[in-house]
C-alpha atoms as a PDB file:
ATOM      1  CA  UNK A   1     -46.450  10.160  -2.621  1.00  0.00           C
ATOM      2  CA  UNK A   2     -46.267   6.461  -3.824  1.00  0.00           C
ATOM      3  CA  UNK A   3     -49.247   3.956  -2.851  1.00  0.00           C
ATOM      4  CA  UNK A   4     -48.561   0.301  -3.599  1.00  0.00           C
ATOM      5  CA  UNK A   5     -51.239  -1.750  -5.259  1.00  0.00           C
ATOM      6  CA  UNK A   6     -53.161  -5.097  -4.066  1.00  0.00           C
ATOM      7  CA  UNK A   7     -50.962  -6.958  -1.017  1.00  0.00           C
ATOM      8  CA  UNK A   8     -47.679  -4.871  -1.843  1.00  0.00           C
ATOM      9  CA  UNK A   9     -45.997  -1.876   0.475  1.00  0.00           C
ATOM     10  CA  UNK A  10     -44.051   1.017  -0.290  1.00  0.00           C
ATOM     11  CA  UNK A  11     -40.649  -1.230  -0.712  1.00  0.00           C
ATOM     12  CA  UNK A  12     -41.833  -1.882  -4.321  1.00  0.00           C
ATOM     13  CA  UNK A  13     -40.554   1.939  -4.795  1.00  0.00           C
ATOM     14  CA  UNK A  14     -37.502   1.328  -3.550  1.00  0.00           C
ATOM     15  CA  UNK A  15     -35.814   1.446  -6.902  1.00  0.00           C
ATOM     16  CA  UNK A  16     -36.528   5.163  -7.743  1.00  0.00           C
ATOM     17  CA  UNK A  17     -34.461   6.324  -5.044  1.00  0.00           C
ATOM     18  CA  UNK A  18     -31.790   5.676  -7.623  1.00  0.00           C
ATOM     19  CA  UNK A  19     -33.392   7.357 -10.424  1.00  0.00           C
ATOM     20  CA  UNK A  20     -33.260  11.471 -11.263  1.00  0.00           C
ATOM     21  CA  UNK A  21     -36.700  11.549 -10.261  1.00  0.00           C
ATOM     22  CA  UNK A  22     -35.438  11.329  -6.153  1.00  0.00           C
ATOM     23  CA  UNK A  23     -33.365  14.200  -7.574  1.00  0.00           C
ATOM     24  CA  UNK A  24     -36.410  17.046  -8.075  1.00  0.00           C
ATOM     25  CA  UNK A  25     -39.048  15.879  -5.934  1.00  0.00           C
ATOM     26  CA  UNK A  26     -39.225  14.819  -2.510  1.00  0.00           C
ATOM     27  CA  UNK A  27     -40.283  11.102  -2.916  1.00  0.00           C
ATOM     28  CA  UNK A  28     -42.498   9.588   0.024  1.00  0.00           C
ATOM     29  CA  UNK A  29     -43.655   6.222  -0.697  1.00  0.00           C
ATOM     30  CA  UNK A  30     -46.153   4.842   2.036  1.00  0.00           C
ATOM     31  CA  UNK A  31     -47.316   1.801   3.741  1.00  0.00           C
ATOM     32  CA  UNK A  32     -50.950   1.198   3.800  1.00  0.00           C
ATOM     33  CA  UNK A  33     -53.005  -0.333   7.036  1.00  0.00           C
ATOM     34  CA  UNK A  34     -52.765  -4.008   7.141  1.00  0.00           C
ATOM     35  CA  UNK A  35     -49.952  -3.783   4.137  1.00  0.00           C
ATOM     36  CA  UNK A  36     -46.760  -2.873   6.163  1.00  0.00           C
ATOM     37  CA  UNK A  37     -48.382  -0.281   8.249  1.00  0.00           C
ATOM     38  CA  UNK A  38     -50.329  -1.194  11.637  1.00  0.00           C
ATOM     39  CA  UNK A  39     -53.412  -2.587  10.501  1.00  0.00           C
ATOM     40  CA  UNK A  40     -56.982  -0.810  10.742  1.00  0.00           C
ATOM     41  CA  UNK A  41     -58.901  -1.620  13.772  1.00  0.00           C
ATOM     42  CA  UNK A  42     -62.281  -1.646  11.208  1.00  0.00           C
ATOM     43  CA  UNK A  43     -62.918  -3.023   8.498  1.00  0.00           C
ATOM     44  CA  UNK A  44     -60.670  -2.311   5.762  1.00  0.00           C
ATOM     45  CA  UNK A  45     -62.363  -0.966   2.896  1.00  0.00           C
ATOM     46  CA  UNK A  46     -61.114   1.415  -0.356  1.00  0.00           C
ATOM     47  CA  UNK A  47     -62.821   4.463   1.463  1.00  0.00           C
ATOM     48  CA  UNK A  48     -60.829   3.479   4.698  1.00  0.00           C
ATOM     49  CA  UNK A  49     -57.624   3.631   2.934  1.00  0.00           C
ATOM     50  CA  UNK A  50     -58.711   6.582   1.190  1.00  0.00           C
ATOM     51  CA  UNK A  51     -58.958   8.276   4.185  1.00  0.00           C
ATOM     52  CA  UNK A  52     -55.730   7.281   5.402  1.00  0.00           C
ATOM     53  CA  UNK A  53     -53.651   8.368   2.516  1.00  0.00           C
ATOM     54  CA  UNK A  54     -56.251  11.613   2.548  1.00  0.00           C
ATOM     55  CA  UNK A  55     -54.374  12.319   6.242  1.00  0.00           C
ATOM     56  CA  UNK A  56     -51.100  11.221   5.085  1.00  0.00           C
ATOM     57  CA  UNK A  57     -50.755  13.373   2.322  1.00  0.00           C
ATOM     58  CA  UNK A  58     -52.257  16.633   4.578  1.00  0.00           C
ATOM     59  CA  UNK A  59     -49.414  15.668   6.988  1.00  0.00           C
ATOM     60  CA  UNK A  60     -46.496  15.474   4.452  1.00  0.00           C
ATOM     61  CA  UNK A  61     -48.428  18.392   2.133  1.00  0.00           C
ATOM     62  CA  UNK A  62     -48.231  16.265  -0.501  1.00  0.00           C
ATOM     63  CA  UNK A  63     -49.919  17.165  -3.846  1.00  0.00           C
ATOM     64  CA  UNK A  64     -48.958  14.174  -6.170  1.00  0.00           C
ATOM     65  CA  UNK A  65     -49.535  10.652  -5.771  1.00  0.00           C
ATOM     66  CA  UNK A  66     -48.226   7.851  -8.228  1.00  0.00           C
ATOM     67  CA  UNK A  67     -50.869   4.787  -7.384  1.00  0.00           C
ATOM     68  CA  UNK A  68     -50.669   1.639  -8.758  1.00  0.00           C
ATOM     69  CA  UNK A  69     -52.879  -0.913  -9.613  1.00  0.00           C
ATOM     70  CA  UNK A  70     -56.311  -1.015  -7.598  1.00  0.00           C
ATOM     71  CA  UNK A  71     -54.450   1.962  -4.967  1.00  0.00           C
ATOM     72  CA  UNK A  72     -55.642   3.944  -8.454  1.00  0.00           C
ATOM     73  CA  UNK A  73     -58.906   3.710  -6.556  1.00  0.00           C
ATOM     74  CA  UNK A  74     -57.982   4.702  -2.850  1.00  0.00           C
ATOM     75  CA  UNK A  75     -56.127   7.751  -4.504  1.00  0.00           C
ATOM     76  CA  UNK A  76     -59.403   8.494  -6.686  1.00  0.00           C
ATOM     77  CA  UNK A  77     -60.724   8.350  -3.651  1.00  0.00           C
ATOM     78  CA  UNK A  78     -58.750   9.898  -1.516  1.00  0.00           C
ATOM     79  CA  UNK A  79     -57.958  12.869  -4.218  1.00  0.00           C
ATOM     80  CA  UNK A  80     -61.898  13.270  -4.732  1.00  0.00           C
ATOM     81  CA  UNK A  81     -62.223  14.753  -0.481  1.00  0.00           C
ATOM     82  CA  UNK A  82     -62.556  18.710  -0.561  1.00  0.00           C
ATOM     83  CA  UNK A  83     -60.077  18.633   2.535  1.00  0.00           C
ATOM     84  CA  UNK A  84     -57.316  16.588   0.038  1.00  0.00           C
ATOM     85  CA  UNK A  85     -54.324  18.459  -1.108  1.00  0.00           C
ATOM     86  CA  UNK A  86     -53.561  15.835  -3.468  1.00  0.00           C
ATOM     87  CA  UNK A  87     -54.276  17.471  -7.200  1.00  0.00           C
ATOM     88  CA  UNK A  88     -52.570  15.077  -9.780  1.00  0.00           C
ATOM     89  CA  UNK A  89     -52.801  11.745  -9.496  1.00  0.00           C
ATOM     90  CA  UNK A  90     -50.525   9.318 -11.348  1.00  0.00           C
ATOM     91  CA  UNK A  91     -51.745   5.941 -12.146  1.00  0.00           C
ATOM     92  CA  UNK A  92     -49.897   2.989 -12.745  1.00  0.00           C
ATOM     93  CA  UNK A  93     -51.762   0.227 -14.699  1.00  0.00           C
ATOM     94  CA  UNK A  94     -54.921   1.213 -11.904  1.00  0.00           C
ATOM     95  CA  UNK A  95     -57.764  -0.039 -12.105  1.00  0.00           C
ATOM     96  CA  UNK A  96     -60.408   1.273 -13.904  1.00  0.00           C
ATOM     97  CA  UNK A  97     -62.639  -1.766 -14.968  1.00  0.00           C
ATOM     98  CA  UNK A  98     -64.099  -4.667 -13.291  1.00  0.00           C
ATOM     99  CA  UNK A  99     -61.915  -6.686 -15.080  1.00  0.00           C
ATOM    100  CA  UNK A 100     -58.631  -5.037 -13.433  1.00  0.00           C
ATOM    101  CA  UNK A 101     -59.683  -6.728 -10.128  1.00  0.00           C
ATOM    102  CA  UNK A 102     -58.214 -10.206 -11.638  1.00  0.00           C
ATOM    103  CA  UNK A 103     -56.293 -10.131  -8.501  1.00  0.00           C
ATOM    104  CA  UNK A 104     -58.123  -8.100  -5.277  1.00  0.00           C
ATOM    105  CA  UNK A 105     -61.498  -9.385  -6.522  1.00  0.00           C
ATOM    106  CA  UNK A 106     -61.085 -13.136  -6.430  1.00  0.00           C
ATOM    107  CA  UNK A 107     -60.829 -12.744  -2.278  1.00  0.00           C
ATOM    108  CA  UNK A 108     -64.818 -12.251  -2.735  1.00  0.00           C
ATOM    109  CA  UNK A 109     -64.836 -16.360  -3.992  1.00  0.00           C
ATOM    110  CA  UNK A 110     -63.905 -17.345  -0.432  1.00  0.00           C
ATOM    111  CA  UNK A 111     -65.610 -16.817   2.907  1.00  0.00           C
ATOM    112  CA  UNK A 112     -62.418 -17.308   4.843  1.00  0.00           C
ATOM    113  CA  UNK A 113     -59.042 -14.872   4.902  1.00  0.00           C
ATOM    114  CA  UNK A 114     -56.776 -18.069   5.484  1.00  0.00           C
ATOM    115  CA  UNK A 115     -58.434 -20.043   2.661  1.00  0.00           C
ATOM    116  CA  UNK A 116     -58.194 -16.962   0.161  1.00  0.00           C
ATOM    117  CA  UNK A 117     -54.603 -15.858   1.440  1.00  0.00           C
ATOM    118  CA  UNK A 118     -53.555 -19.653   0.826  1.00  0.00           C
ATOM    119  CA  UNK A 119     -54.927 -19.911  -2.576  1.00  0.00           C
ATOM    120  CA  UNK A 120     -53.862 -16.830  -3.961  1.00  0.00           C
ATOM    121  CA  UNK A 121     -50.215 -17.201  -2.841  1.00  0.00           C
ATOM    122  CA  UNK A 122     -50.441 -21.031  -4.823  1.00  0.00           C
ATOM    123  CA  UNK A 123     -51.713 -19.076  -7.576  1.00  0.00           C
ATOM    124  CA  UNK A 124     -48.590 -16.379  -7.572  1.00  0.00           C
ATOM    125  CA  UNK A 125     -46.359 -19.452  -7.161  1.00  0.00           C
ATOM    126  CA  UNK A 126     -48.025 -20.811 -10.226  1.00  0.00           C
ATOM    127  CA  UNK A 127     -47.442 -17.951 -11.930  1.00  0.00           C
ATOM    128  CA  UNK A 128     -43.651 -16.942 -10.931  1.00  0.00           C
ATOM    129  CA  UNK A 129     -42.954 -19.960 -12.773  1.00  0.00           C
ATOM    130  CA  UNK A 130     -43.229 -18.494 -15.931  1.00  0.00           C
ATOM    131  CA  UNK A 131     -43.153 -14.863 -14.676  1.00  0.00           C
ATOM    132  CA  UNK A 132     -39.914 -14.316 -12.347  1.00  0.00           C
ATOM    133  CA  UNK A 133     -41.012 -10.774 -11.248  1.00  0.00           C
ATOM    134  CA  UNK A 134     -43.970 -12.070  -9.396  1.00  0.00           C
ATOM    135  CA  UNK A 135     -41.733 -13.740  -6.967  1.00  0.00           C
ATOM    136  CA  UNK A 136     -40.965 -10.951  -5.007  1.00  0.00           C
ATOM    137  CA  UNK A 137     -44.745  -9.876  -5.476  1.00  0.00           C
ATOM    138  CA  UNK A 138     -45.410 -13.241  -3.858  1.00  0.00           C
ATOM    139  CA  UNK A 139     -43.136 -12.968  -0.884  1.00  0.00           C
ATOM    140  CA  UNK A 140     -44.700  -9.349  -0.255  1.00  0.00           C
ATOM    141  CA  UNK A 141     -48.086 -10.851  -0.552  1.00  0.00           C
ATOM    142  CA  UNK A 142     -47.294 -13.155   2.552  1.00  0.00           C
ATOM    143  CA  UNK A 143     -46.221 -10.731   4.701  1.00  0.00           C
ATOM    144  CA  UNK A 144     -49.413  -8.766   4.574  1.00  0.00           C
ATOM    145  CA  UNK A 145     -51.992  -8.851   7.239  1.00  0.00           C
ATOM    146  CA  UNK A 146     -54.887 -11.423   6.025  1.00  0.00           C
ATOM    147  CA  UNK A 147     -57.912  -9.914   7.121  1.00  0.00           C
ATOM    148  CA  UNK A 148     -57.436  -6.773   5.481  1.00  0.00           C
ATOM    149  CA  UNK A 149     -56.110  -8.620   2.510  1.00  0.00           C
ATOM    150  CA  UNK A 150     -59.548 -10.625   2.180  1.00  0.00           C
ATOM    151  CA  UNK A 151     -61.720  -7.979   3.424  1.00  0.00           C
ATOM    152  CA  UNK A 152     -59.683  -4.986   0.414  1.00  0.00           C
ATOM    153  CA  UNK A 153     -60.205  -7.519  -2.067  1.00  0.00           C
ATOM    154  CA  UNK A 154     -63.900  -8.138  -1.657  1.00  0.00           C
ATOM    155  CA  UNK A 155     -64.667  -4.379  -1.374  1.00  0.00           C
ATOM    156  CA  UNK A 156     -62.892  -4.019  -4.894  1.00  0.00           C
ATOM    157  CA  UNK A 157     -64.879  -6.155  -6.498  1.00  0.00           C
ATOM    158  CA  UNK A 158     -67.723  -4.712  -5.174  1.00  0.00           C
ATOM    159  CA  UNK A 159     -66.523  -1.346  -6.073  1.00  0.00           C
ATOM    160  CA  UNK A 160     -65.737  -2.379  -9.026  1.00  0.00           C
ATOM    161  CA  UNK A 161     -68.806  -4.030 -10.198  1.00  0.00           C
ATOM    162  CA  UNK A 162     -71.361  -0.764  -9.070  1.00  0.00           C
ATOM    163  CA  UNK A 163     -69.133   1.524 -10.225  1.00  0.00           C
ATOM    164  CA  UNK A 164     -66.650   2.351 -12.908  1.00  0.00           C
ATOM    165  CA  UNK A 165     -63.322   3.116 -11.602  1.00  0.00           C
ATOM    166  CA  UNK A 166     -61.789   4.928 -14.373  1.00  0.00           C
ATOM    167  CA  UNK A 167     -64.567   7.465 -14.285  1.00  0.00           C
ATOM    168  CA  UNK A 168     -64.182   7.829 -11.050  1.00  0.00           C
ATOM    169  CA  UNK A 169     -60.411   8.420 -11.492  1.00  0.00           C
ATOM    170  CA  UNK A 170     -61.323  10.784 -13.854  1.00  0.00           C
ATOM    171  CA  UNK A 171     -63.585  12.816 -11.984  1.00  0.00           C
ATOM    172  CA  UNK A 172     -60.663  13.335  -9.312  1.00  0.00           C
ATOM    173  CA  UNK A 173     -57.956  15.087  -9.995  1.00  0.00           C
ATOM    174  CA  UNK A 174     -55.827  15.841 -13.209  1.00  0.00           C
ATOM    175  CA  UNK A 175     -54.629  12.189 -13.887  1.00  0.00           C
ATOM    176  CA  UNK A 176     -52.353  10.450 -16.479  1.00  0.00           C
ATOM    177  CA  UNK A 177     -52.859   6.773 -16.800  1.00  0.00           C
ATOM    178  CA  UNK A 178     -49.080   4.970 -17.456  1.00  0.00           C
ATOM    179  CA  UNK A 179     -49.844   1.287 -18.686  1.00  0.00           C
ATOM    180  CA  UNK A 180     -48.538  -1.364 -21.048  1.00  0.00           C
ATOM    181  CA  UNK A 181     -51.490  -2.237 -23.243  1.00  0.00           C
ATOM    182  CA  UNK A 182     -50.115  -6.106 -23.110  1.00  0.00           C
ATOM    183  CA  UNK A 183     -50.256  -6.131 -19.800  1.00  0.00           C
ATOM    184  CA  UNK A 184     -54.314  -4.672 -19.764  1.00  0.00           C
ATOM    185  CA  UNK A 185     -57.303  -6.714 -20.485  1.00  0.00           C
ATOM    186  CA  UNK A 186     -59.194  -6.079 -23.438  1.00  0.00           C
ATOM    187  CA  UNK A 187     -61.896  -4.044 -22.348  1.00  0.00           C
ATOM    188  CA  UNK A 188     -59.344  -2.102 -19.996  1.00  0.00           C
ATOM    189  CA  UNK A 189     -57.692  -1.355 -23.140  1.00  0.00           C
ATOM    190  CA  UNK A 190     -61.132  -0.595 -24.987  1.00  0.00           C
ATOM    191  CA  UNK A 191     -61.952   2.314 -22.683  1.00  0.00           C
ATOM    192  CA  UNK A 192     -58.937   3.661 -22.881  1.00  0.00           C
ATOM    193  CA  UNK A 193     -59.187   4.484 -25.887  1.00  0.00           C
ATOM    194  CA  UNK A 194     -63.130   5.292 -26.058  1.00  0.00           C
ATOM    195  CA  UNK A 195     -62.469   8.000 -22.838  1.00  0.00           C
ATOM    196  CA  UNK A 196     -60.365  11.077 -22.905  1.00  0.00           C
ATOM    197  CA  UNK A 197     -57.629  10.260 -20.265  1.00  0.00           C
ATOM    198  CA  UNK A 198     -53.874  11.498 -20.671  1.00  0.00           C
ATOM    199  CA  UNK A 199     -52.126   8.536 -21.172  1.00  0.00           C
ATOM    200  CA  UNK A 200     -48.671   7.556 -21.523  1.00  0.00           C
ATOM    201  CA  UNK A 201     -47.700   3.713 -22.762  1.00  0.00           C
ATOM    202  CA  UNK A 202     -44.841   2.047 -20.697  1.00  0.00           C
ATOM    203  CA  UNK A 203     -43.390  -0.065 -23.742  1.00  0.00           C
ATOM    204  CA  UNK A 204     -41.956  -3.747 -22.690  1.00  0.00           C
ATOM    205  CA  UNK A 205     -42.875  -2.967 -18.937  1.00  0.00           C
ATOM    206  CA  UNK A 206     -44.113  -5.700 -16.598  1.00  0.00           C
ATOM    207  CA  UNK A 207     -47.181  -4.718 -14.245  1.00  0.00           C
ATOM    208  CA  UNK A 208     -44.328  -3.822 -11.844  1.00  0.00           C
ATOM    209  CA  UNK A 209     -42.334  -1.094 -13.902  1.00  0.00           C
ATOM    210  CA  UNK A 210     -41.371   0.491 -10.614  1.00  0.00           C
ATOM    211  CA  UNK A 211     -39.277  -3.335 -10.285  1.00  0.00           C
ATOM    212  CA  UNK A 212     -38.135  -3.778 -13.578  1.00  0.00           C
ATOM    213  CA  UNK A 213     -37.441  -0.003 -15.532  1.00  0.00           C
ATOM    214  CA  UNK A 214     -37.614   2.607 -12.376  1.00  0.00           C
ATOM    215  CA  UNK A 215     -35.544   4.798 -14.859  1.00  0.00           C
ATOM    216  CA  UNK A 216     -38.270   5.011 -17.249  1.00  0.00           C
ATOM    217  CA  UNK A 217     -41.063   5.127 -14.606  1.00  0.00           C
ATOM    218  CA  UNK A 218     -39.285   8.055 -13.304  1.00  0.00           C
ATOM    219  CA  UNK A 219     -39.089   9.442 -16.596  1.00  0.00           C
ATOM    220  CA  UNK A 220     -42.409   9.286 -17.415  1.00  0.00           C
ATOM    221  CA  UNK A 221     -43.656  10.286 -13.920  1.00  0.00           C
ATOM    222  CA  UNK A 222     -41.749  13.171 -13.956  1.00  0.00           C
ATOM    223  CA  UNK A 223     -43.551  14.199 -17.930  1.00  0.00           C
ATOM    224  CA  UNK A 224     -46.529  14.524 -15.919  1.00  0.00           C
ATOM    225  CA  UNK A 225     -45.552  15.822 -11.971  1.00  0.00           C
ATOM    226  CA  UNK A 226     -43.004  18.473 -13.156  1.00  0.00           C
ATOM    227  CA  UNK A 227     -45.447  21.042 -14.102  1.00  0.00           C
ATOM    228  CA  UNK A 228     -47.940  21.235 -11.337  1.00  0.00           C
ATOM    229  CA  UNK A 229     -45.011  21.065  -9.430  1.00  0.00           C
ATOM    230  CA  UNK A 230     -42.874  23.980 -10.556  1.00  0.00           C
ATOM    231  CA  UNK A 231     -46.597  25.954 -11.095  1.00  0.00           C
ATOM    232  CA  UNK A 232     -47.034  25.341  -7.565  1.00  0.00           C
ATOM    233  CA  UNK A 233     -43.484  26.929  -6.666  1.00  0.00           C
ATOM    234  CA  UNK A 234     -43.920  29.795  -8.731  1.00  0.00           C
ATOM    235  CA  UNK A 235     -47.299  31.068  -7.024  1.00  0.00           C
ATOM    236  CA  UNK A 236     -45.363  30.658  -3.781  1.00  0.00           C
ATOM    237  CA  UNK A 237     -43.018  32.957  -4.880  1.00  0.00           C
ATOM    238  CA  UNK A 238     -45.071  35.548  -5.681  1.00  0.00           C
ATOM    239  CA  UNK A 239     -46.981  35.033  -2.535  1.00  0.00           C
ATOM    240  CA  UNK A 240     -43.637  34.982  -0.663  1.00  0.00           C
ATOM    241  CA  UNK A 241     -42.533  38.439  -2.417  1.00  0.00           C
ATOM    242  CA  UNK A 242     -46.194  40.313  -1.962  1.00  0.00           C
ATOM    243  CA  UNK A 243     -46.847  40.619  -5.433  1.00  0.00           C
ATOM    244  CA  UNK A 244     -49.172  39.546  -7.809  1.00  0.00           C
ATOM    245  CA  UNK A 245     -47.204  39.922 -11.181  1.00  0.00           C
ATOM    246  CA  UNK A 246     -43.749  40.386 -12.677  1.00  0.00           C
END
C-alpha cells in the first residue's frame, strides 16, 4: 500500500508501475479523504486518516505500506491499532520531527483554509522556480479539498510539537526510514543518527523519489518488503499443507 504525503494522492506512484517492484508485489497506492478520495464528513485529523488507511488495508489485506512524508504519521498510526494488519511500514523522508512539518504545519499560521491554500500554492510557485519537480507537487496541491488541507496541516503541527513522530514510528511496526540527508533538516538528520532506525539513504533523490528515480525507490523498497513478504507466504504454505515443519 502507498500513502501520499501532505496535499498529494496516490498518482505520485504512478511511476512504479513501470518498475520490477509492480512485478513481485501487488502494488495498491491510495487516495486519502479530502486528497483525491471523497472527503471526511469530520474533521480531518492524522488519527482520522489513520483510521481510514487502518480499514483500507483490512479490506485489501495489506501488510506493507510505503508512506511518505507526514503520511509516515497516519501509517504510524494506523500500523500502531491491534485490529491493523499492516506490519512493516516503509517511510519515505516521513516525518519524524517538528521540523519535518515545514510544509503541513504552516496551515496552523492562518485561521482561514482559502487564505492558507492561497499562500502556500504562491509559496510552491516560488519554489518551482528553482525546483522544477515541485510543479507537479503544486498542481496536485490545488486540486485537493481545502478544508481538510488546512484542518491536516494544523493537526501536524500539533502532533508534532507534543509528540515525537519518529518514536512513534518506531514504536509501530518494523520500519525502514528511506531519505536523502540533503533533503532533511538538521535535527531530522541528528536523530537519525542518535536512534536505532533501519535506514537506507536515497543518494541524489529529490523529496519526491517516487517522481524522479521510481527504479531505485523500487529497489530499495523491495530491500526491505521482500522478506516479510516471502516469510508471510511460506507460513501459508505450511498452513495450507497441515504441517508444521519440513
Amino acid at each position: 500500500m502507498f500513502v501520499a504525503g501532505f496535499g498529494d494522492n496516490g498518482s505520485m506512484f504512478d511511476g512504479l508501475a513501470e518498475t520490477h517492484l509492480a512485478i513481485s508485489h501487488r502494488l495498491l497506492p491510495i487516495n486519502l479523504p479530502g486528497f483525491g478520495a471523497q472527503s471526511l464528513a469530520g474533521r480531518t485529523t492524522l488519527e482520522a486518516l489513520a483510521k481510514y488507511v487502518k480499514n483500507e488495508a483490512i479490506k485489501y489485506e495489506a501488510e506493507i505500506i510505503v508512506a511518505h512524508s507526514v503520511a509516515s504519521i497516519i501509517a504510524s498510526l494506523a500500523a500502531g491499532r491491534a485490529d491493523c494488519p499492516l506490519t512493516t511500514i516503509v517511510s519515505v523522508e516521513g516525518n519524524i520531527t517538528a521540523a519535518d512539518a515545514y510544509f503541513s504545519g504552516t496551515a496552523a499560521d492562518y485561521s482561514d483554509p482559502a487564505e492558507f491554500r492561497g499562500a502556500f500554492l504562491m509559496r510552491l510557485d516560488e519554489m518551482a522556480k528553482s525546483a522544477p519537480i515541485i510543479r507537479r507537487y503544486r498542481d496536485e496541491v490545488s486540486k485537493a479539498d481545502p478544508v481538510a488541507l488546512w484542518q491536516l496541516g494544523i493537526d501536524a503541527r500539533k502532533f508534532s510539537t507534543h509528540r515525537v513522530p519518529g518514536e512513534v514510528l518506531q514504536r509501530a511496526a518494523n520500519v525502514t526510514y528511506l531519505y536523502n540527508p540533503d533533503d532533511c533538516r538538521e535535527g531530522t538528520v541528528r536523530w537519525l543518527e542518535e536512534n536505532k532506525i533501519n535506514r537506507i539513504v536515497l543518494e541524489n533523490a529529490t523529496h519526491w523519489p517516487s517522481i524522479d528515480q521510481p527504479e531505485m525507490l523500487a529497489k530499495k523498497s523491495l530491500r526491505r518488503s521482500k522478506k516479510p513478504k516471502v516469510a508471510t507466504n511460506w507460513s501459508r504454505l505450511k498452513a495450507w499443507l497441515g504441517i508444521s515443519e519440513f
